[in-house]
Protein backbone atom coordinates (compact mmCIF):
# COMPACT_ATOMS: atom_id res chain seq x y z
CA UNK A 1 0.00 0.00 0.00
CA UNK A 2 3.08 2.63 0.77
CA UNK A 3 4.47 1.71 -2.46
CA UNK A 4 1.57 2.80 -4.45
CA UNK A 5 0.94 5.44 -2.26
CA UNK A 6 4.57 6.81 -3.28
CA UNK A 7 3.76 6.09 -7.37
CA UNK A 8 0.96 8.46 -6.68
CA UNK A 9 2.73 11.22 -4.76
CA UNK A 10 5.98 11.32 -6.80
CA UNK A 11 3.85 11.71 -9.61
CA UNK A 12 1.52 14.43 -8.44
CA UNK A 13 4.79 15.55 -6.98
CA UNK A 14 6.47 16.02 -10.49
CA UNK A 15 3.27 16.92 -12.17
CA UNK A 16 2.92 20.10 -9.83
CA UNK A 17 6.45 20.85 -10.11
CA UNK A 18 6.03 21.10 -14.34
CA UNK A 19 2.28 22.40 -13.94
CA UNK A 20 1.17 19.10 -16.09
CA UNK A 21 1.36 15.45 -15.72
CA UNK A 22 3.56 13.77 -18.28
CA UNK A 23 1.80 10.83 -19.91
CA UNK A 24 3.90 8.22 -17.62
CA UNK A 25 3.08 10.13 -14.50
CA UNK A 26 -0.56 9.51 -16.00
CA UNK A 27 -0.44 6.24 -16.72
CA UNK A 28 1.69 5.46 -13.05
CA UNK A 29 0.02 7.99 -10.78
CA UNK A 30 -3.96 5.69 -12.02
CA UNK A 31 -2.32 2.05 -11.36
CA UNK A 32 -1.20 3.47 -7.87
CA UNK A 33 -5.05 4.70 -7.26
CA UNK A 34 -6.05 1.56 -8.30
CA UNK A 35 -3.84 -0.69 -6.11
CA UNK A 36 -4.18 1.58 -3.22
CA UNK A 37 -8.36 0.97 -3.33
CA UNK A 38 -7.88 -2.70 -3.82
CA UNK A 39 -5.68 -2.89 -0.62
CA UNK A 40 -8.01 -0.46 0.91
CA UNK A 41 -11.16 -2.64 -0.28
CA UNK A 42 -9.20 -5.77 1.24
CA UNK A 43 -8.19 -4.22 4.47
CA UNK A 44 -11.93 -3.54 5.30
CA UNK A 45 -13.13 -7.35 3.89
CA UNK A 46 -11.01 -8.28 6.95
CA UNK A 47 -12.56 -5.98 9.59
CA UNK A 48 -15.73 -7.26 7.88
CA UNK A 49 -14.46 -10.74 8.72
CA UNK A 50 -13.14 -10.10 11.76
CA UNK A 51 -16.48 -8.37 13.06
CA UNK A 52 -19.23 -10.14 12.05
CA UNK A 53 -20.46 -13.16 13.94
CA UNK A 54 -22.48 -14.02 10.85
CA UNK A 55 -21.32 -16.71 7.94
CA UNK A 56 -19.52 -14.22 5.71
CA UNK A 57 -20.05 -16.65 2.60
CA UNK A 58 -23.94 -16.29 3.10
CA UNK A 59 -24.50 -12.69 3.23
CA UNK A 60 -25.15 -10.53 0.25
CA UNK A 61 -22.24 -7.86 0.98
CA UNK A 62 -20.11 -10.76 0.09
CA UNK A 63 -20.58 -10.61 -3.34
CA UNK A 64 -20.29 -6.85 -3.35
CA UNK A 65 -16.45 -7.35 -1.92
CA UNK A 66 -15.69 -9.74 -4.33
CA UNK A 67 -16.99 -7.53 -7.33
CA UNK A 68 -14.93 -4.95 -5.88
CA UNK A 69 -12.00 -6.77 -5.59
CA UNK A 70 -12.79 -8.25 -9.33
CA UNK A 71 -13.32 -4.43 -10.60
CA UNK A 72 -9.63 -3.45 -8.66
CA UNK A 73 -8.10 -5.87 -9.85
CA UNK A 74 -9.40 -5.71 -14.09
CA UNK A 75 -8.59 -2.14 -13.84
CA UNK A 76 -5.15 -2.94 -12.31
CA UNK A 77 -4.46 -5.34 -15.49
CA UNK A 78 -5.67 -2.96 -18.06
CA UNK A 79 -3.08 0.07 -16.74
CA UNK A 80 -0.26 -2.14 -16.74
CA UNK A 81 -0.76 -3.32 -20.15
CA UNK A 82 -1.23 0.82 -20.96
CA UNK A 83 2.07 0.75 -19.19
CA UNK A 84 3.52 -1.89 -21.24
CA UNK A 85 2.61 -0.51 -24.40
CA UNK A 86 3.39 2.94 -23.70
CA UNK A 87 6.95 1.40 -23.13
CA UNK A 88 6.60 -0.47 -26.05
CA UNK A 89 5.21 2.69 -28.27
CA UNK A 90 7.98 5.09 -26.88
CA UNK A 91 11.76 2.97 -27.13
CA UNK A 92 10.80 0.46 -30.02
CA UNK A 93 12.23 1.64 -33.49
CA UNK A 94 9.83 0.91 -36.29
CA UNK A 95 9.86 2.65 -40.02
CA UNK A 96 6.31 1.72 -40.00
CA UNK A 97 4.14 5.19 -40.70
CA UNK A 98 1.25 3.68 -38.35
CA UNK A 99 3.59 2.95 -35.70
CA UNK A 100 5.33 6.42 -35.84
CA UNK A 101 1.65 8.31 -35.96
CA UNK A 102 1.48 6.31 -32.66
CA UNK A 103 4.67 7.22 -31.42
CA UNK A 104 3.82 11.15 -32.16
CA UNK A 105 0.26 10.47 -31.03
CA UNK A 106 0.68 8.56 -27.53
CA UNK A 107 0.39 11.53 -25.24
CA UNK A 108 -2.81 12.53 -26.69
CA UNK A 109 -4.08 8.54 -26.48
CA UNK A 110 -3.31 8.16 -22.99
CA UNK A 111 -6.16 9.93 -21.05
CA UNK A 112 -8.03 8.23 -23.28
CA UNK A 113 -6.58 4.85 -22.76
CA UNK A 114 -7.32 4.67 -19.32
CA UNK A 115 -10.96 5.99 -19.53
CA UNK A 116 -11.41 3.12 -21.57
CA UNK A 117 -9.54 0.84 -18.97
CA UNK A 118 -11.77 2.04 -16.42
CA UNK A 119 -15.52 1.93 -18.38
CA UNK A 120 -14.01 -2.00 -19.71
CA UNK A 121 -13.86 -3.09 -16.15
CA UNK A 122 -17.04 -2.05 -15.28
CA UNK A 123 -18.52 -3.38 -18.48
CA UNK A 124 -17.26 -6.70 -17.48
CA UNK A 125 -17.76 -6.53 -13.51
CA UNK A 126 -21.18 -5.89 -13.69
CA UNK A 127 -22.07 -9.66 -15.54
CA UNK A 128 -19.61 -10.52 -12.92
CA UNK A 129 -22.01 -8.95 -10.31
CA UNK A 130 -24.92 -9.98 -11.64
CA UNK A 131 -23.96 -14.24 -12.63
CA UNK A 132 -21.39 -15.29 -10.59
CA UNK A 133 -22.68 -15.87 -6.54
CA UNK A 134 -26.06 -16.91 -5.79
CA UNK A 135 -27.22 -17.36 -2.14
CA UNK A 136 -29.31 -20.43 -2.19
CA UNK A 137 -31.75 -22.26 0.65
CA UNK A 138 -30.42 -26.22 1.07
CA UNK A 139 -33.15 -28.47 3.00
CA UNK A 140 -31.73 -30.59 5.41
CA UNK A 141 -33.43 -33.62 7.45
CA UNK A 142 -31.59 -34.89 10.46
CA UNK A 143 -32.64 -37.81 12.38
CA UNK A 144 -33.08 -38.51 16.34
CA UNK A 145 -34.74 -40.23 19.27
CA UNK A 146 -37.79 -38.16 18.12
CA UNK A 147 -38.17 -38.22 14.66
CA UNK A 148 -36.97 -36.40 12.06
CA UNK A 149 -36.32 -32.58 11.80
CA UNK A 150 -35.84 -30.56 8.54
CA UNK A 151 -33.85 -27.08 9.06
CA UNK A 152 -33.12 -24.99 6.04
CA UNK A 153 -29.20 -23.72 5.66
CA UNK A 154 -27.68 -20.58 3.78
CA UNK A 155 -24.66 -21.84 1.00
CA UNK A 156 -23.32 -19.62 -1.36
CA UNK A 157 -23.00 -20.99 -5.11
CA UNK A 158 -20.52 -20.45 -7.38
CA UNK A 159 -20.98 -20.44 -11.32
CA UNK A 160 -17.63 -21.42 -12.33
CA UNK A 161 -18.06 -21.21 -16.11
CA UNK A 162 -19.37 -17.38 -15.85
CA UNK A 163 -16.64 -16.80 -13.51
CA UNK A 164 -13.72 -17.87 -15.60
CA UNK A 165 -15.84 -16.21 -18.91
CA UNK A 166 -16.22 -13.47 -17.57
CA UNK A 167 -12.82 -13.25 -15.63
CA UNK A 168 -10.65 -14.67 -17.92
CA UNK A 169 -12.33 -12.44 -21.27
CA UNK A 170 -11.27 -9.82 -19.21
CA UNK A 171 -7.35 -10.86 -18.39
CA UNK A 172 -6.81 -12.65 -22.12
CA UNK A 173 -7.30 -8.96 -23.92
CA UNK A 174 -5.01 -7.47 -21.60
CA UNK A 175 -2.46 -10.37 -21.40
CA UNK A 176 -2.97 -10.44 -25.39
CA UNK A 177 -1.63 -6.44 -25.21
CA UNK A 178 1.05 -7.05 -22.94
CA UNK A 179 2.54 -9.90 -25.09
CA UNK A 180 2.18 -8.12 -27.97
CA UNK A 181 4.39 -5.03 -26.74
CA UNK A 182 6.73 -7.72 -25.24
CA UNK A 183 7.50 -9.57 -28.56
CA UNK A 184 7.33 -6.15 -30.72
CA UNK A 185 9.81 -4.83 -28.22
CA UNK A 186 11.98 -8.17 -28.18
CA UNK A 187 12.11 -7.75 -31.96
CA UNK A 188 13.09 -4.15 -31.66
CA UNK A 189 15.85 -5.48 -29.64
CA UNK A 190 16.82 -7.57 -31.73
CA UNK A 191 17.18 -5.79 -34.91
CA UNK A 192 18.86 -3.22 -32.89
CA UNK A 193 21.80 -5.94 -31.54
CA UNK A 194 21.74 -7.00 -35.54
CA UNK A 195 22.41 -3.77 -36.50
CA UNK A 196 24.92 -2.66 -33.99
CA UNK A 197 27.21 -5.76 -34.92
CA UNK A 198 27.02 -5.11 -38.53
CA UNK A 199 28.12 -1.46 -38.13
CA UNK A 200 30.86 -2.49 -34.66
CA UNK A 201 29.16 0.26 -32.27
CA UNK A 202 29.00 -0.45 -28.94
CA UNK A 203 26.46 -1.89 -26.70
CA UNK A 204 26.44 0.40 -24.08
CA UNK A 205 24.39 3.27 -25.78
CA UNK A 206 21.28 4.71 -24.48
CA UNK A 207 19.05 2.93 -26.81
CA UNK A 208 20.01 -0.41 -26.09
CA UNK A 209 19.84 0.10 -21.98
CA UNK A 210 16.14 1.40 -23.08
CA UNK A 211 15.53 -2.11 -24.56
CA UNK A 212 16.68 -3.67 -22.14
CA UNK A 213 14.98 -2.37 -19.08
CA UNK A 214 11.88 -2.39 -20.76
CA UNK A 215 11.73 -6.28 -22.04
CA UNK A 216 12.59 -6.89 -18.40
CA UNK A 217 10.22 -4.92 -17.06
CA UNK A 218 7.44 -6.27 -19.38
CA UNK A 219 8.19 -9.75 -18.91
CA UNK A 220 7.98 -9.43 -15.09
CA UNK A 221 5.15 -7.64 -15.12
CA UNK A 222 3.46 -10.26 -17.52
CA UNK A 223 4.76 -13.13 -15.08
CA UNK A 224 3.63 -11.46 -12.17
CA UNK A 225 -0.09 -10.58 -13.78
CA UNK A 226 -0.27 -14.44 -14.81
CA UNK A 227 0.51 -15.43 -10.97
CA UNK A 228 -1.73 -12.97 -9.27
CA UNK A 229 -4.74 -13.95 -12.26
CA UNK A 230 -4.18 -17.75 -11.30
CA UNK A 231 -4.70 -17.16 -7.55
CA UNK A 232 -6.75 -14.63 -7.44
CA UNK A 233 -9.43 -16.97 -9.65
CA UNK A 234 -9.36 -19.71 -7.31
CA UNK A 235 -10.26 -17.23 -3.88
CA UNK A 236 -13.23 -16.07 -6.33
CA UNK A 237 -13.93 -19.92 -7.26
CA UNK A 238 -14.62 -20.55 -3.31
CA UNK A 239 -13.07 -23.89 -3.89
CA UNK A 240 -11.26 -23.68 -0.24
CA UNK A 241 -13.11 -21.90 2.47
CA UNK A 242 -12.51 -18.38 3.40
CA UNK A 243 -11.05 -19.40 6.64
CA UNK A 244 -8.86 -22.64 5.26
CA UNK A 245 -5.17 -22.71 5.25
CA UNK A 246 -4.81 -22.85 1.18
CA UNK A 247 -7.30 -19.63 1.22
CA UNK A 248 -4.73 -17.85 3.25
CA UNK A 249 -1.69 -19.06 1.32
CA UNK A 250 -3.31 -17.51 -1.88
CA UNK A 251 -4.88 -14.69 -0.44
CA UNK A 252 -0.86 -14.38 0.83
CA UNK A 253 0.41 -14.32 -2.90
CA UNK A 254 -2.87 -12.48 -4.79
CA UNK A 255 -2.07 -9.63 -2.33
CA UNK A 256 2.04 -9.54 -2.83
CA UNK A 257 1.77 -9.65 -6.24
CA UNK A 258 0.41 -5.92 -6.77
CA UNK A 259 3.38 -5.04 -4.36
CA UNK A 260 5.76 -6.92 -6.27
CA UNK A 261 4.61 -5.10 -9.71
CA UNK A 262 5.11 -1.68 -7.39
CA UNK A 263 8.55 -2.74 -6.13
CA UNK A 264 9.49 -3.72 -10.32
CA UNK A 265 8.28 -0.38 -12.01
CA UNK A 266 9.76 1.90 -8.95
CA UNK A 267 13.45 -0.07 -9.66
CA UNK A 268 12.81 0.02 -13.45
CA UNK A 269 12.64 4.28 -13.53
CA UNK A 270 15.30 6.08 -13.00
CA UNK A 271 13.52 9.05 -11.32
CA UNK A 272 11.33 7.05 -9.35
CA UNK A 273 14.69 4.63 -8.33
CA UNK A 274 16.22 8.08 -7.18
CA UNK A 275 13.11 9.63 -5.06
CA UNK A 276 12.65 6.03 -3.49
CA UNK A 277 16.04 6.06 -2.22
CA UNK A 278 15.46 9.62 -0.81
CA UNK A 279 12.81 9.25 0.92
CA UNK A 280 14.23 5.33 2.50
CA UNK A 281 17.10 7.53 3.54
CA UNK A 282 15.69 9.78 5.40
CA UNK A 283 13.38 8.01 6.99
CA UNK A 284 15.89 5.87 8.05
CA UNK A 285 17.55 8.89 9.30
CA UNK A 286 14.37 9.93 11.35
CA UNK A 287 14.34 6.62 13.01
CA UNK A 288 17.67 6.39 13.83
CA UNK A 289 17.73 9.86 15.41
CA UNK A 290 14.68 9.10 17.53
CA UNK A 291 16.49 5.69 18.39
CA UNK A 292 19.22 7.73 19.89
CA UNK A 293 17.35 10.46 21.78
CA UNK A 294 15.22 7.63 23.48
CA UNK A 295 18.13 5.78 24.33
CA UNK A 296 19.74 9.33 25.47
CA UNK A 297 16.74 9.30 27.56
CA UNK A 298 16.72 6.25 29.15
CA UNK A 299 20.53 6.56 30.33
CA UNK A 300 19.45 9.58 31.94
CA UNK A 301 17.04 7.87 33.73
């Protein structure tokens, strides 16, 4: 949550400082909104859970928390594949004229972009909303000394095939977008090396470190999505109870892997690498310092 909450500030930060956002501050500053609701949304499922006396599976707010977190998390996806082809867009080198319209283009497509990210989530979190969880009345007869005794229980049930339409409709498109700026930008690369060892120029240009950190930050944002898409499906699949052991464990690694992607963009830019270390530093600093005066304190004492 602090990480996004930094991705937000430092671009607000730089935006104020040049009286407009640049399109990357855009495209950052809306996944760092987006992750910090989805931890917010999850940090009040638990006070929920840790509340209520009631069967959380069996009430109707639970299906509002997991549209939520379904909504969150789309919206998440589509930014970071606006963030992967923005990288993609900006360092490849193609002659192609429609690729260089985009190129000259992109900072008027963003806003844009991520309106659309936003209205495509909700156009595929509502059917989510409306298919996926039903609350449902189950008969059941017991037997004893006497007679028999029918009592009616609450389950909640899952439609698996709407969930993983619906779901995975949603993650294919932007997985599709991600891959696609991965392998353009691979190629890129490639022709790039090709042409560098025709003409003997050295590797360590600005281009090629642009390549570089770009395919790597791609790819581990693409491995990452995958991880976080697998785990998160199976908490909204209810296979294991909300309370089990294997809930927790992926609950553990659906929630990390936002934090992970935070932790991977902040060490892939420069500027953001550079105001992270700042602000670690002196807050390290801060610490320290009140470390010593309470220790000054106690030795007086």
């Amino acid at each position: 949550m602090l990480l996004n909450a930094f991705l937000v500030a430092e671009s607000c930060i730089d935006g104020m400082k040049n009286r407009q956002l640049t399109s990357i501050d855009k495209i950052l500053a809306a996944l760092g909104i987006s992750r910090f609701c989805y931890f917010c949304v999850l940090l009040v499922k638990i006070f929920w859970m840790s509340v209520t006396s009631l069967p959380f599976e069996v009430i109707a707010v639970y299906q509002t928390f997991k549209a939520l977190i379904w909504l969150l998390t789309c919206i998440s996806f589509c930014f970071s594949s606006c963030l992967c082809s923005f990288y993609c867009i900006k360092i490849a080198n193609f002659k192609h004229h429609l690729f260089l319209r985009l190129k000259m283009g992109i900072s008027r497509w963003v806003p844009w972009m991520l309106l659309g990210s936003v209205f495509g989530s909700l156009a595929n979190t509502y059917p989510f909303y409306c298919d996926i969880y039903r609350i449902a009345c189950k008969n059941s007869t017991y037997s004893h000394a006497f007679g028999n005794e029918t009592s009616e229980d609450l389950i909640l049930e899952t439609n698996i095939f709407n969930l993983f339409m619906y779901c995975g409709t949603g993650f294919s498109i932007t997985f599709f977008i991600s891959f696609v700026s991965s392998s353009l930008l691979l190629f890129s690369l490639w022709r790039h090396t090709h042409l560098m060892q025709s003409t003997s120029t050295s590797f360590s240009n600005p281009s090629m470190a642009a390549h570089f950190r770009a395919v790597k930050t791609i790819m581990s944002l693409l491995i990452i999505d995958s991880i976080h898409f697998v785990s998160l499906m199976l908490l909204l699949s209810n296979i294991f109870s909300d309370r089990s052991t294997t809930n927790r464990l992926l609950s553990t690694i659906s929630h990390a892997c936002p934090s992970m992607q935070s932790q991977i963009i902040i060490r892939s830019n420069p500027k953001l690498k550079r105001a992270f270390v700042k602000v670690t530093d002196y807050i390290r600093h801060v610490l320290v310092g009140k470390g010593m005066i309470i220790h000054a304190t106690f030795c007086r004492k």
